[in-house]
C-alpha atoms as a PDB file:
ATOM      1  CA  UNK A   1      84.776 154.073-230.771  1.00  0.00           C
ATOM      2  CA  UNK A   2      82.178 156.739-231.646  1.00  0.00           C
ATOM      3  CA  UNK A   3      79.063 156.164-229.612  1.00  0.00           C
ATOM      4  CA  UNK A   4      75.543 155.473-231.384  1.00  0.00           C
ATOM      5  CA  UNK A   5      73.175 158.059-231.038  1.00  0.00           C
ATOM      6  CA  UNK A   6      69.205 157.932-232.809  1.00  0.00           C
ATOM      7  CA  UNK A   7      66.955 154.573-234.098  1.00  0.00           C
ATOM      8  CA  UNK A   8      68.385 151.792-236.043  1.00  0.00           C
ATOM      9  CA  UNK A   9      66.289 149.799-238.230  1.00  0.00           C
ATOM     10  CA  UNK A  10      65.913 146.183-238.444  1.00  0.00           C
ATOM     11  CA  UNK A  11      64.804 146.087-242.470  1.00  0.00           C
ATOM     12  CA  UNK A  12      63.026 143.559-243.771  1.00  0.00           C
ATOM     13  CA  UNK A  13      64.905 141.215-246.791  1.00  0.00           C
ATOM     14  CA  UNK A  14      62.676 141.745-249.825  1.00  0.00           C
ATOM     15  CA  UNK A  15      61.643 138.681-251.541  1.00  0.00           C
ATOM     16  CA  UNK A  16      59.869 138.061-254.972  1.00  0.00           C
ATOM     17  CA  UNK A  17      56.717 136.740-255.112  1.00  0.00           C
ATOM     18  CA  UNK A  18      58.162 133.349-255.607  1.00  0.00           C
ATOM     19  CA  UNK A  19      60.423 133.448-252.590  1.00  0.00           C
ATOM     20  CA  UNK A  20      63.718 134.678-254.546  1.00  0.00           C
ATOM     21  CA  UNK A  21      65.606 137.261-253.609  1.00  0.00           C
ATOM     22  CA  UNK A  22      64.607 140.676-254.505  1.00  0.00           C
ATOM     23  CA  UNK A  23      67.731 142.958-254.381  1.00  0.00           C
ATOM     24  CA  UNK A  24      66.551 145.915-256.547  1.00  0.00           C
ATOM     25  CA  UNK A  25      63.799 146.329-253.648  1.00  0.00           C
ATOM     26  CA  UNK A  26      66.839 146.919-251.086  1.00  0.00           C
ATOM     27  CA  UNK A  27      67.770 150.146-253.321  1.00  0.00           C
ATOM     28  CA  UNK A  28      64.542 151.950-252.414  1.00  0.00           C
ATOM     29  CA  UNK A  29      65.042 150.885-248.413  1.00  0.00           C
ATOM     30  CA  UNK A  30      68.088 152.203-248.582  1.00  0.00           C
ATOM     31  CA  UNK A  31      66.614 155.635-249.864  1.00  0.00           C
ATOM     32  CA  UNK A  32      63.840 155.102-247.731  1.00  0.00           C
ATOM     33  CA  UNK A  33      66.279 155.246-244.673  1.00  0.00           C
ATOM     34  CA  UNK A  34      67.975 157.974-245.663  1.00  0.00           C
ATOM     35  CA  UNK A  35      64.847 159.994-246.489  1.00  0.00           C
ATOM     36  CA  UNK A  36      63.666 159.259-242.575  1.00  0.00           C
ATOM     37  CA  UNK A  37      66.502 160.559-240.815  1.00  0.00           C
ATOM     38  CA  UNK A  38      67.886 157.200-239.377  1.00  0.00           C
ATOM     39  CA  UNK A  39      71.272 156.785-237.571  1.00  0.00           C
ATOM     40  CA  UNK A  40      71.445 153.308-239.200  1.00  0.00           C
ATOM     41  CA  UNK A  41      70.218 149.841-240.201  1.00  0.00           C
ATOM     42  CA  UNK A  42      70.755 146.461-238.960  1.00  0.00           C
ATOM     43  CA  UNK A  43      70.304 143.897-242.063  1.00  0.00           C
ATOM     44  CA  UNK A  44      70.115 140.152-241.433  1.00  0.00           C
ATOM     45  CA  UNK A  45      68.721 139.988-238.707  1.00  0.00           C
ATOM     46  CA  UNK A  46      65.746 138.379-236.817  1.00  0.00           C
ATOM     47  CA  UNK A  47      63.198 140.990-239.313  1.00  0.00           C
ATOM     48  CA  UNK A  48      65.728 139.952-241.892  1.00  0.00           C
ATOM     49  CA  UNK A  49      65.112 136.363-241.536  1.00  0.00           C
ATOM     50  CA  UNK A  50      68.549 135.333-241.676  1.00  0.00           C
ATOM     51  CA  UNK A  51      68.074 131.987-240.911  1.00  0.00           C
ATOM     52  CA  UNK A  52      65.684 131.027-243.813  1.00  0.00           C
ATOM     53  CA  UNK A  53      68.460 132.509-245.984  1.00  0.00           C
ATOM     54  CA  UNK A  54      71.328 130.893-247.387  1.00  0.00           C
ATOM     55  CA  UNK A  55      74.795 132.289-246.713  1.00  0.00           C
ATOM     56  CA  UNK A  56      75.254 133.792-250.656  1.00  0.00           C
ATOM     57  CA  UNK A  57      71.995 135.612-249.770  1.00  0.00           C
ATOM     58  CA  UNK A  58      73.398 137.255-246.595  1.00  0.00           C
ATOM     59  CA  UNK A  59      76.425 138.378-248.387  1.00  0.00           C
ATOM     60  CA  UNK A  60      74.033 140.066-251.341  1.00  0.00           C
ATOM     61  CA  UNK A  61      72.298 141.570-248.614  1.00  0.00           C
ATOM     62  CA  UNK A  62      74.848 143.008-246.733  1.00  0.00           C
ATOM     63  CA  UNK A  63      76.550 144.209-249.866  1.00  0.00           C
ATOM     64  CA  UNK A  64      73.744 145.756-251.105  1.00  0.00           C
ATOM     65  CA  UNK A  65      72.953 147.483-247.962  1.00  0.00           C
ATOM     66  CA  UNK A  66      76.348 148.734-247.290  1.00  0.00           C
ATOM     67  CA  UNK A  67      77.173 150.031-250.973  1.00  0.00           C
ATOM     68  CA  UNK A  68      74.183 152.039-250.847  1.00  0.00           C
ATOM     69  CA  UNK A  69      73.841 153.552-247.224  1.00  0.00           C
ATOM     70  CA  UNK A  70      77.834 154.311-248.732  1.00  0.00           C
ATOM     71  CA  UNK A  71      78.689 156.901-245.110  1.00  0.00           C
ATOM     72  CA  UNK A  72      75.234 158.604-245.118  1.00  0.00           C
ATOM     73  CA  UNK A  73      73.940 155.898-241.921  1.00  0.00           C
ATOM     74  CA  UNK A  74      75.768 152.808-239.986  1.00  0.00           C
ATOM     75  CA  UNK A  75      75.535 149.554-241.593  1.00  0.00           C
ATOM     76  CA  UNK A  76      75.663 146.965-238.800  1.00  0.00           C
ATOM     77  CA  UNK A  77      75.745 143.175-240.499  1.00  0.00           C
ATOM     78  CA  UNK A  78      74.158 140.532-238.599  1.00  0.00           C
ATOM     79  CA  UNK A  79      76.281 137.772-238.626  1.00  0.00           C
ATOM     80  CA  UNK A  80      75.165 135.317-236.018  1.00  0.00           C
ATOM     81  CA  UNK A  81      73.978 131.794-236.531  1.00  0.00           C
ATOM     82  CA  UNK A  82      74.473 127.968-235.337  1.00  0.00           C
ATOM     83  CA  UNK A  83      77.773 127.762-237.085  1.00  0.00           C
ATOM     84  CA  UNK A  84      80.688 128.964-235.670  1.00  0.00           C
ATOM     85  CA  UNK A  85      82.686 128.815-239.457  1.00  0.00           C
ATOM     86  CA  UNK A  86      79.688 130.498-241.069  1.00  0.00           C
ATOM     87  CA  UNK A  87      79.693 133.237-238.764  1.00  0.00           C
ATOM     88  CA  UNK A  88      83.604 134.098-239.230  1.00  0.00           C
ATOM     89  CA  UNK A  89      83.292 133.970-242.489  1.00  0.00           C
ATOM     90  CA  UNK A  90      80.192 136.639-242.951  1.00  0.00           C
ATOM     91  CA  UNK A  91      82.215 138.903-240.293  1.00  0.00           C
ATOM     92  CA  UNK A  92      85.010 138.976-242.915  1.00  0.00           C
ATOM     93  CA  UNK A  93      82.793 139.769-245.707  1.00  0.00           C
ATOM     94  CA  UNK A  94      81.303 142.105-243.431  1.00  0.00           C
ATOM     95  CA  UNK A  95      84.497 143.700-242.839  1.00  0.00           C
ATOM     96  CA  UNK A  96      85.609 143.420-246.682  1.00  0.00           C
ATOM     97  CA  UNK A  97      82.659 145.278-247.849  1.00  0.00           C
ATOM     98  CA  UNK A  98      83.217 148.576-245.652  1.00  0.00           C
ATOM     99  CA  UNK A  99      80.627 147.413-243.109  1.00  0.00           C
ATOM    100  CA  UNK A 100      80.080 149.982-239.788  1.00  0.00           C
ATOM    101  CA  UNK A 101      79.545 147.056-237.055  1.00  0.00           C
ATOM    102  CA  UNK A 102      79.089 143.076-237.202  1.00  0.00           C
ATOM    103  CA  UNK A 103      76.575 141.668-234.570  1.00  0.00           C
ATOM    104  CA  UNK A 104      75.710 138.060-233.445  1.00  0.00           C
ATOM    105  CA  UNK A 105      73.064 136.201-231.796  1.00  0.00           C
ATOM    106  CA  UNK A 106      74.594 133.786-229.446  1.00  0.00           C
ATOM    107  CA  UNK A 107      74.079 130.127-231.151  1.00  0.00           C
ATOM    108  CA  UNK A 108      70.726 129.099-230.238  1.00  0.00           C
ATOM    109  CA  UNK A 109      70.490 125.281-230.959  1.00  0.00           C
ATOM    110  CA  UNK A 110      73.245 123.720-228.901  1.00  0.00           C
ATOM    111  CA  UNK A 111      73.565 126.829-226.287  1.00  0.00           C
ATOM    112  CA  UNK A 112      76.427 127.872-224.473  1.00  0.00           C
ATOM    113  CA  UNK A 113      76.321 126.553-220.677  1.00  0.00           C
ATOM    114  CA  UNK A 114      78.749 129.430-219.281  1.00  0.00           C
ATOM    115  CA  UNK A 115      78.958 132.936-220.085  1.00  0.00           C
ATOM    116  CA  UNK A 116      82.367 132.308-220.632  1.00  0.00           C
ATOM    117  CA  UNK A 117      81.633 129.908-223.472  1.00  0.00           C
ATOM    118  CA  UNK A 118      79.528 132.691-224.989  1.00  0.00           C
ATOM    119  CA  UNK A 119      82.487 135.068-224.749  1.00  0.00           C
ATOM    120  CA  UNK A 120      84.549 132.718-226.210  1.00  0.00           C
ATOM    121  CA  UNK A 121      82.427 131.905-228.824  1.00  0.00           C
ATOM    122  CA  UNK A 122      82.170 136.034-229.744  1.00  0.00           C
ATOM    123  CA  UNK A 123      85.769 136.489-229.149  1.00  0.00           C
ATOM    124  CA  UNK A 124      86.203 134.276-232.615  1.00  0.00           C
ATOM    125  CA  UNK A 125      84.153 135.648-234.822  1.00  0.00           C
ATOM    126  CA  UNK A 126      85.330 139.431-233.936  1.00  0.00           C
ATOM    127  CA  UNK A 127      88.367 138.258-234.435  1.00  0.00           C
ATOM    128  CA  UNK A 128      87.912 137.300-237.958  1.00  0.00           C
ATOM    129  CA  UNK A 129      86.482 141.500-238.723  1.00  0.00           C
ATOM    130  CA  UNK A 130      89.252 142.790-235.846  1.00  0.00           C
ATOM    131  CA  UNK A 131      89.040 146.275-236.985  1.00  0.00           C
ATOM    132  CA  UNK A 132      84.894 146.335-237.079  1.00  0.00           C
ATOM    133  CA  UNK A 133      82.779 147.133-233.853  1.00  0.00           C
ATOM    134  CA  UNK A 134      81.454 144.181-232.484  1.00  0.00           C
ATOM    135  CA  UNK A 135      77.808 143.740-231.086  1.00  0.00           C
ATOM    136  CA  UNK A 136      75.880 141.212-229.124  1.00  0.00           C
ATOM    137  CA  UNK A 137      72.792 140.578-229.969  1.00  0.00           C
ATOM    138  CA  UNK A 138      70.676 139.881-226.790  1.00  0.00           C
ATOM    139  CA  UNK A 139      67.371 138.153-227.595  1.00  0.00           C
ATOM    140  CA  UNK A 140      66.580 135.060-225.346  1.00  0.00           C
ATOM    141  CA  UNK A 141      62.912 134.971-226.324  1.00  0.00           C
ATOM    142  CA  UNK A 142      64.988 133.798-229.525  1.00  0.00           C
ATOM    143  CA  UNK A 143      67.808 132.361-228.622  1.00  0.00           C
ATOM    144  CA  UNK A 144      67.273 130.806-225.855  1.00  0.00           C
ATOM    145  CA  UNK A 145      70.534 132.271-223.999  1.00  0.00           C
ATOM    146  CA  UNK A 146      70.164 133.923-221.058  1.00  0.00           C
ATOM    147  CA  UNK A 147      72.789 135.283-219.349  1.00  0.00           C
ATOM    148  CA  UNK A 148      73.377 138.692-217.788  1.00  0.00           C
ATOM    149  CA  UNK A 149      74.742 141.059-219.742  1.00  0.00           C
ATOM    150  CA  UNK A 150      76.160 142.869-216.952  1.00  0.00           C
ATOM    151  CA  UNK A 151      78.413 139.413-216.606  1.00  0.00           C
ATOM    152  CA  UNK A 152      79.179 139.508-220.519  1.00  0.00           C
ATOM    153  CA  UNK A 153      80.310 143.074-220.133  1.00  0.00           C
ATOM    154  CA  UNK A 154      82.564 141.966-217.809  1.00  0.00           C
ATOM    155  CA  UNK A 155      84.071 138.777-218.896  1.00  0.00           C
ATOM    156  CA  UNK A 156      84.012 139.860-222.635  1.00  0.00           C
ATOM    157  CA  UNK A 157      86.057 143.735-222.194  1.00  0.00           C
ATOM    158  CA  UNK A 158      89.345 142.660-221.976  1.00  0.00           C
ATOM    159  CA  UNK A 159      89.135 139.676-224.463  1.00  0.00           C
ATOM    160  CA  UNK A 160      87.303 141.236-227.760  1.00  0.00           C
ATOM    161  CA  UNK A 161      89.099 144.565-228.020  1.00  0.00           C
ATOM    162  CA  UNK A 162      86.844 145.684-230.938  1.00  0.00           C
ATOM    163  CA  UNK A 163      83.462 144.985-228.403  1.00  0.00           C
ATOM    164  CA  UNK A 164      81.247 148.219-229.252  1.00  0.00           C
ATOM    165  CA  UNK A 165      78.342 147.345-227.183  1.00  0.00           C
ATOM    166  CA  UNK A 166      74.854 145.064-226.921  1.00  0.00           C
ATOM    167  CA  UNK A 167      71.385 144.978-229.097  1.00  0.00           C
ATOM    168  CA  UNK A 168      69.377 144.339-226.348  1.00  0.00           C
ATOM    169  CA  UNK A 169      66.393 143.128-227.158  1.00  0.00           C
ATOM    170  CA  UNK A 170      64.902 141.874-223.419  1.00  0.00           C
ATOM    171  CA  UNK A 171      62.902 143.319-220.898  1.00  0.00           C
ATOM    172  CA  UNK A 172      65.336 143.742-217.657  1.00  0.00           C
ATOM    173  CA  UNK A 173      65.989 146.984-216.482  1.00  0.00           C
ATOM    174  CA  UNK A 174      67.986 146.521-213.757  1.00  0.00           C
ATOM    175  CA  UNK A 175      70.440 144.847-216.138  1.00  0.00           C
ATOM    176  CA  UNK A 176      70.575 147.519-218.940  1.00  0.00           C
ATOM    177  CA  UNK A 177      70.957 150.064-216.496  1.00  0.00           C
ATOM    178  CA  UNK A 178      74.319 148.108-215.039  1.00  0.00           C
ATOM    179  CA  UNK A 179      75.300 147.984-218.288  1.00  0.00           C
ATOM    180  CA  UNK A 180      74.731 151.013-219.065  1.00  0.00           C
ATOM    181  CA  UNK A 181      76.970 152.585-216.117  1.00  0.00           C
ATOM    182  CA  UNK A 182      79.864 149.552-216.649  1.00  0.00           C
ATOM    183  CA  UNK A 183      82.927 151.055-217.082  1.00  0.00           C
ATOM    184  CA  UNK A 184      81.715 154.951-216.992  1.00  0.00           C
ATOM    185  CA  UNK A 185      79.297 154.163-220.072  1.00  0.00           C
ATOM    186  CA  UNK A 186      81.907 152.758-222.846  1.00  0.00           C
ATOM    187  CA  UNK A 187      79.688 150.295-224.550  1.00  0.00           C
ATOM    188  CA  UNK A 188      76.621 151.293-226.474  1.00  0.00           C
ATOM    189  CA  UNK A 189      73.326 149.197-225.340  1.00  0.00           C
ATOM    190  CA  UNK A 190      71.276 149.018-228.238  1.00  0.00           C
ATOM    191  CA  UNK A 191      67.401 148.816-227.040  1.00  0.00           C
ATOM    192  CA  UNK A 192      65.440 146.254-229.166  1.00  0.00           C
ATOM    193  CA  UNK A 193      61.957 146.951-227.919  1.00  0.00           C
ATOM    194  CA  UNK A 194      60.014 149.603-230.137  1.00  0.00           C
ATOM    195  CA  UNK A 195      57.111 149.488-227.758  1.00  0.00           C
ATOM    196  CA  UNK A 196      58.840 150.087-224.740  1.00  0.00           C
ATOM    197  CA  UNK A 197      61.438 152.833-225.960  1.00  0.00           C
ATOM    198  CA  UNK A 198      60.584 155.414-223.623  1.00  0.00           C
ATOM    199  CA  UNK A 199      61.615 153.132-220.703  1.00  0.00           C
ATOM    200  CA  UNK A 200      65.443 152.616-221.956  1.00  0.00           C
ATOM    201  CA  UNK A 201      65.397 156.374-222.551  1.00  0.00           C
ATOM    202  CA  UNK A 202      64.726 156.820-219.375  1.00  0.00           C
ATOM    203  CA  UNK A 203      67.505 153.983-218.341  1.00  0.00           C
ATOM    204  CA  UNK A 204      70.042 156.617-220.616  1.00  0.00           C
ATOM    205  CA  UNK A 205      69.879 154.488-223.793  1.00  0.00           C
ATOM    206  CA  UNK A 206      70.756 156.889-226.694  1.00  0.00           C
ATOM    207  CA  UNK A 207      70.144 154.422-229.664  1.00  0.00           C
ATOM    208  CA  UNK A 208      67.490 151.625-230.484  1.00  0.00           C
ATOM    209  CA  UNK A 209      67.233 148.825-232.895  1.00  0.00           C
ATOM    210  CA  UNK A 210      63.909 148.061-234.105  1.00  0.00           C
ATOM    211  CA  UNK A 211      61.262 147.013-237.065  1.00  0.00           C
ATOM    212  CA  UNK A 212      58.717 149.488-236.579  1.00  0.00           C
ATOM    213  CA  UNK A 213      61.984 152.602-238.011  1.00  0.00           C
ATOM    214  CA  UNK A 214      61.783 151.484-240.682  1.00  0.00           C
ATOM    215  CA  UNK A 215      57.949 152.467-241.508  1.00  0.00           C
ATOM    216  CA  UNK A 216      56.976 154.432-238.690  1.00  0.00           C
ATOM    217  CA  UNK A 217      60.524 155.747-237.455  1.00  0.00           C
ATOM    218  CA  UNK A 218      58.821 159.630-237.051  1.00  0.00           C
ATOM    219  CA  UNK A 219      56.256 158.205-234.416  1.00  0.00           C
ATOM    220  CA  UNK A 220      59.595 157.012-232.285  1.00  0.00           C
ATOM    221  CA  UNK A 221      61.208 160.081-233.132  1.00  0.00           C
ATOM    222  CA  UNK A 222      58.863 161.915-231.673  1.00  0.00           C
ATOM    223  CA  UNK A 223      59.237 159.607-228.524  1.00  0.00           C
ATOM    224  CA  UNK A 224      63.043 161.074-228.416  1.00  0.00           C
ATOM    225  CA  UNK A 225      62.403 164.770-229.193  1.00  0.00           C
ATOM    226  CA  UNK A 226      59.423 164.673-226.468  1.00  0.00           C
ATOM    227  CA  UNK A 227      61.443 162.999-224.041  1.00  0.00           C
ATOM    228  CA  UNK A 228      64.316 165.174-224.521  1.00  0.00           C
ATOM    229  CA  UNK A 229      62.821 168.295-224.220  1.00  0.00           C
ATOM    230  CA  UNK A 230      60.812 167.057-221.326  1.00  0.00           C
ATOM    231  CA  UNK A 231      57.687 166.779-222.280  1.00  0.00           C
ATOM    232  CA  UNK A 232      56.881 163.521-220.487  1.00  0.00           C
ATOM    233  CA  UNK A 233      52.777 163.767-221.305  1.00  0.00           C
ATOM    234  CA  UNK A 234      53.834 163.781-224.572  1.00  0.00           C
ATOM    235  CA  UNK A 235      56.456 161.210-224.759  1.00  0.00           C
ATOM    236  CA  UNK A 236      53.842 158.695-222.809  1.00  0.00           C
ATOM    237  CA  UNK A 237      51.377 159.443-225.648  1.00  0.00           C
ATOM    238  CA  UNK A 238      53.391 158.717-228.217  1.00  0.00           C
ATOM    239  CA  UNK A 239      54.266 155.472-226.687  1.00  0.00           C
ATOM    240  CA  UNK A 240      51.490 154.501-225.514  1.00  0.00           C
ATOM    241  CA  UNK A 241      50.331 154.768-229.149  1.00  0.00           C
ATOM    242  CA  UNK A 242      53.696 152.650-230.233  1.00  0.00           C
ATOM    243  CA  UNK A 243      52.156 150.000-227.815  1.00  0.00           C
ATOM    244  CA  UNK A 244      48.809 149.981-229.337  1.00  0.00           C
ATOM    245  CA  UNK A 245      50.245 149.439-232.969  1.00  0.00           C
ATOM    246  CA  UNK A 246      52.626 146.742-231.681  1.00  0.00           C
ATOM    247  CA  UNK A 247      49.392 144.708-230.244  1.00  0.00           C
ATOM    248  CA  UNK A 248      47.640 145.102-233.055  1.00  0.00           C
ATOM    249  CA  UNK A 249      50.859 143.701-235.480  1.00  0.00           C
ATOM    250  CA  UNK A 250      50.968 140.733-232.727  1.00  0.00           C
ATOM    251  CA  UNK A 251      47.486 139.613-233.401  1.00  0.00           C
ATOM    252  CA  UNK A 252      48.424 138.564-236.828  1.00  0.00           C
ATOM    253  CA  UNK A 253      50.949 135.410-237.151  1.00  0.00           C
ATOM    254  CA  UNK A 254      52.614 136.588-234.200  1.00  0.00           C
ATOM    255  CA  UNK A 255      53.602 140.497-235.717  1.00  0.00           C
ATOM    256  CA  UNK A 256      56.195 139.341-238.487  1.00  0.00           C
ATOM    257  CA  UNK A 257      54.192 138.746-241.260  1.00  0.00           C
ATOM    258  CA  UNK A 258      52.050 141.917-240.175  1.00  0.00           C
ATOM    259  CA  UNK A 259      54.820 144.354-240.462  1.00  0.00           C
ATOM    260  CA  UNK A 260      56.005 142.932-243.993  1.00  0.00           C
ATOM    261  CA  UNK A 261      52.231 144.423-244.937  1.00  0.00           C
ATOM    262  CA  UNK A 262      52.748 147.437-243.395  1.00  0.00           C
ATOM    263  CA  UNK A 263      55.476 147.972-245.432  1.00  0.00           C
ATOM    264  CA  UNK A 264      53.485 147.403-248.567  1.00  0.00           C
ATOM    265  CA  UNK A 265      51.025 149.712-246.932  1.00  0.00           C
ATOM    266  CA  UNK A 266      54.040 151.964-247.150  1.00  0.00           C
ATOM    267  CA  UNK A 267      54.621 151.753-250.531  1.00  0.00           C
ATOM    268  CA  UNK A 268      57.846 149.682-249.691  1.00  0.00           C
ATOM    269  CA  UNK A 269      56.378 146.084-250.688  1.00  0.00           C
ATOM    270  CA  UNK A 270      59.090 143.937-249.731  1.00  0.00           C
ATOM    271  CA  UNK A 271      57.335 140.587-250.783  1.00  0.00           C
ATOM    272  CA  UNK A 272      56.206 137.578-248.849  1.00  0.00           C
ATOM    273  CA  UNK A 273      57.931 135.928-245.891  1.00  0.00           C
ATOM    274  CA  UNK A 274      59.382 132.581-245.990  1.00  0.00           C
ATOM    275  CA  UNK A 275      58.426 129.482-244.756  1.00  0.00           C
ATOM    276  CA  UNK A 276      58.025 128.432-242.125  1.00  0.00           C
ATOM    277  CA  UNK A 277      56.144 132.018-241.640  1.00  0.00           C
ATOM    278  CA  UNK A 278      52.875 132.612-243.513  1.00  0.00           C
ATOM    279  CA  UNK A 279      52.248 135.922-245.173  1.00  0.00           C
ATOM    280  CA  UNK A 280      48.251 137.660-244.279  1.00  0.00           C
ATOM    281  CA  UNK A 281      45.346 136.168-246.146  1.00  0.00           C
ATOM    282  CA  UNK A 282      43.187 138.698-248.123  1.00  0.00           C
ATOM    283  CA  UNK A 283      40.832 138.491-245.648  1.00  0.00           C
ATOM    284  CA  UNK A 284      43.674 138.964-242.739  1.00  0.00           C
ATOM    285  CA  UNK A 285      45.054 141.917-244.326  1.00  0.00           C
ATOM    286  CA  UNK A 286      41.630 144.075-244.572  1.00  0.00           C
ATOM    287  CA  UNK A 287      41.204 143.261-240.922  1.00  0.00           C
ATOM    288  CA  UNK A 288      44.658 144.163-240.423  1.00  0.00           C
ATOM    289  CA  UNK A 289      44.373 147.830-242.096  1.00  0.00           C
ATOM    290  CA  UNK A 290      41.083 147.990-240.253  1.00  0.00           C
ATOM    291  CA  UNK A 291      42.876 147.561-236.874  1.00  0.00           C
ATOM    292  CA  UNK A 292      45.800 149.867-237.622  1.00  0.00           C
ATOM    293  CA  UNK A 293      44.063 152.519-238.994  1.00  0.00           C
ATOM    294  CA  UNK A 294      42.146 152.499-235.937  1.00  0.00           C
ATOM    295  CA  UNK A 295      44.932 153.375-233.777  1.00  0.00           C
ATOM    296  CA  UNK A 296      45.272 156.466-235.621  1.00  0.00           C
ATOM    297  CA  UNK A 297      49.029 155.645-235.841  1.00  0.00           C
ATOM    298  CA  UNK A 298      49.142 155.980-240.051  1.00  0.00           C
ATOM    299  CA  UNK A 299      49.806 159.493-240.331  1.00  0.00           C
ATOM    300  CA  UNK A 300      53.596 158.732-238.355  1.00  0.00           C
ATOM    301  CA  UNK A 301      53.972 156.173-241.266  1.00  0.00           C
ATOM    302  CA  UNK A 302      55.338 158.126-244.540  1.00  0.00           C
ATOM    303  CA  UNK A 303      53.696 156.856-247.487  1.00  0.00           C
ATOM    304  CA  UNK A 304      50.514 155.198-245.708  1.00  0.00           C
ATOM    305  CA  UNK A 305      48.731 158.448-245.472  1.00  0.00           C
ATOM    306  CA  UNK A 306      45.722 156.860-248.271  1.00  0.00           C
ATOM    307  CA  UNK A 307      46.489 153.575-247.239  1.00  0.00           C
ATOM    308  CA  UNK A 308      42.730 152.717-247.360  1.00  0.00           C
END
């Protein structure tokens, strides 16, 4: 399988002011991506809210995503859930619909107790998209599952032949790195932390998942291009100024709702969140722009350039 190379983005599922969905929205995202020079998207996901949306809405949302990124970018589905049926049956919609990659989160209500179990669990729902790279999706902070993903590797090579690799979305270096070298580098890890890109560069990651592509994806770019050419001072500044935006998105209802205004900021207004989340007050939105716009870190965001 062709190895990943650039940023990913997580994109947000548009909704209507009343909470429908808003596929016409997913049109302009799609351009949007294009337009910013991304290697791919990642719909459904944990930005997605996938599990606040029913299963017909996944399938509208995948369909819609991969019809219009059509070869230009990756489409990688998200498929995971709690339900081991549901999740076979999105991977072979996935695969019906000319997806690029399925990924999963590993079922975070009743948790498997054994990596094994995990692998097994995988091993199922690749098999029902058998000709589709299969990811991973490593987020404990979320899922609750925390096994090594060295030990995944591992266990889960010889038993998923389609396995393309991890979205690792966790802060342990010592275990991307392993990954990284298993097997003279065949799987792609897939480095879920925007604010902390420069590290997994570093680690030889060559592609990253994350929100903040899919308004801001030249400040990360620049992260890459800096850190490629060498220019460590700048790569650090960049990041550094990555980390400052992500604190500032955190402050507000715990960074979700926050980066669903950026994108209106953006002029890519992708609607409210769903409950349980709560969208920014009036009042919590000024502050917000306030805050951003203090970090300076607008002009890497393309359309928020008269934000205020």
């Amino acid at each position: 399988m062709e190895h990943l190379s650039g940023l990913v983005s997580a994109p947000y599922t548009p909704f209507n002011p009343d909470g429908s969905l808003n596929l016409e929205r997913i049109d302009s995202l799609v351009e949007h991506s294009a337009a910013t020079g991304l290697a791919g998207v990642f719909p459904c996901g944990t930005t997605g809210e996938f599990s606040s949306l029913t299963l017909a809405e996944r399938r509208q949302v995948s369909q819609r995503w991969t019809r219009g990124a059509a070869g230009r970018y990756r489409v990688i589905v998200h498929v995971g859930g709690t339900c081991l049926s549901d999740s076979k049956d999105l991977a072979a919609h996935a695969a019906g619909i000319g997806a690029d990659g399925i990924a999963m989160i590993g079922p975070y209500f009743f948790r498997p107790a054994a990596v094994e179990e995990l692998v097994s669990y995988c091993e199922q729902v690749a098999a029902a998209a058998p000709d589709v790279p299969f990811y991973y999706y490593h987020i404990p902070v979320m899922s609750g599952v925390t096994f090594s993903m060295r030990d995944f590797l591992e266990c889960a090579g010889d038993r998923i032949p389609s396995l393309a690799g991890i979205k690792f979305t966790h802060p342990d270096p010592m275990d991307i790195r392993r990954c990284l070298s298993w097997e003279g580098g065949r799987y792609d890890i897939l480095f879920g932390m925007d604010e902390a890109l420069l590290a997994a560069l570093a680690l030889g990651c060559r592609a990253a998942v994350g929100t903040t592509y899919g308004f801001a994806a030249p400040l990360s770019q620049g992260i890459i291009t800096a850190f490629d050419r060498g220019d460590m001072d700048e790569a650090r500044r960049l990041q550094l100024l990555s980390a400052e935006m992500v604190a500032v998105y955190r402050k507000y209802s715990g960074a979700h709702p926050a980066m669903k205004t950026m994108m209106k900021i953006c002029g890519l207004d992708c609607g409210p969140v769903r409950p349980p989340l709560s969208p920014l007050s009036e009042a919590e939105e000024e502050a917000f722009l306030r805050e951003i716009e203090a970090t300076g870190g607008l002009r890497y965001c393309p359309g928020a350039e008269n934000a205020s």
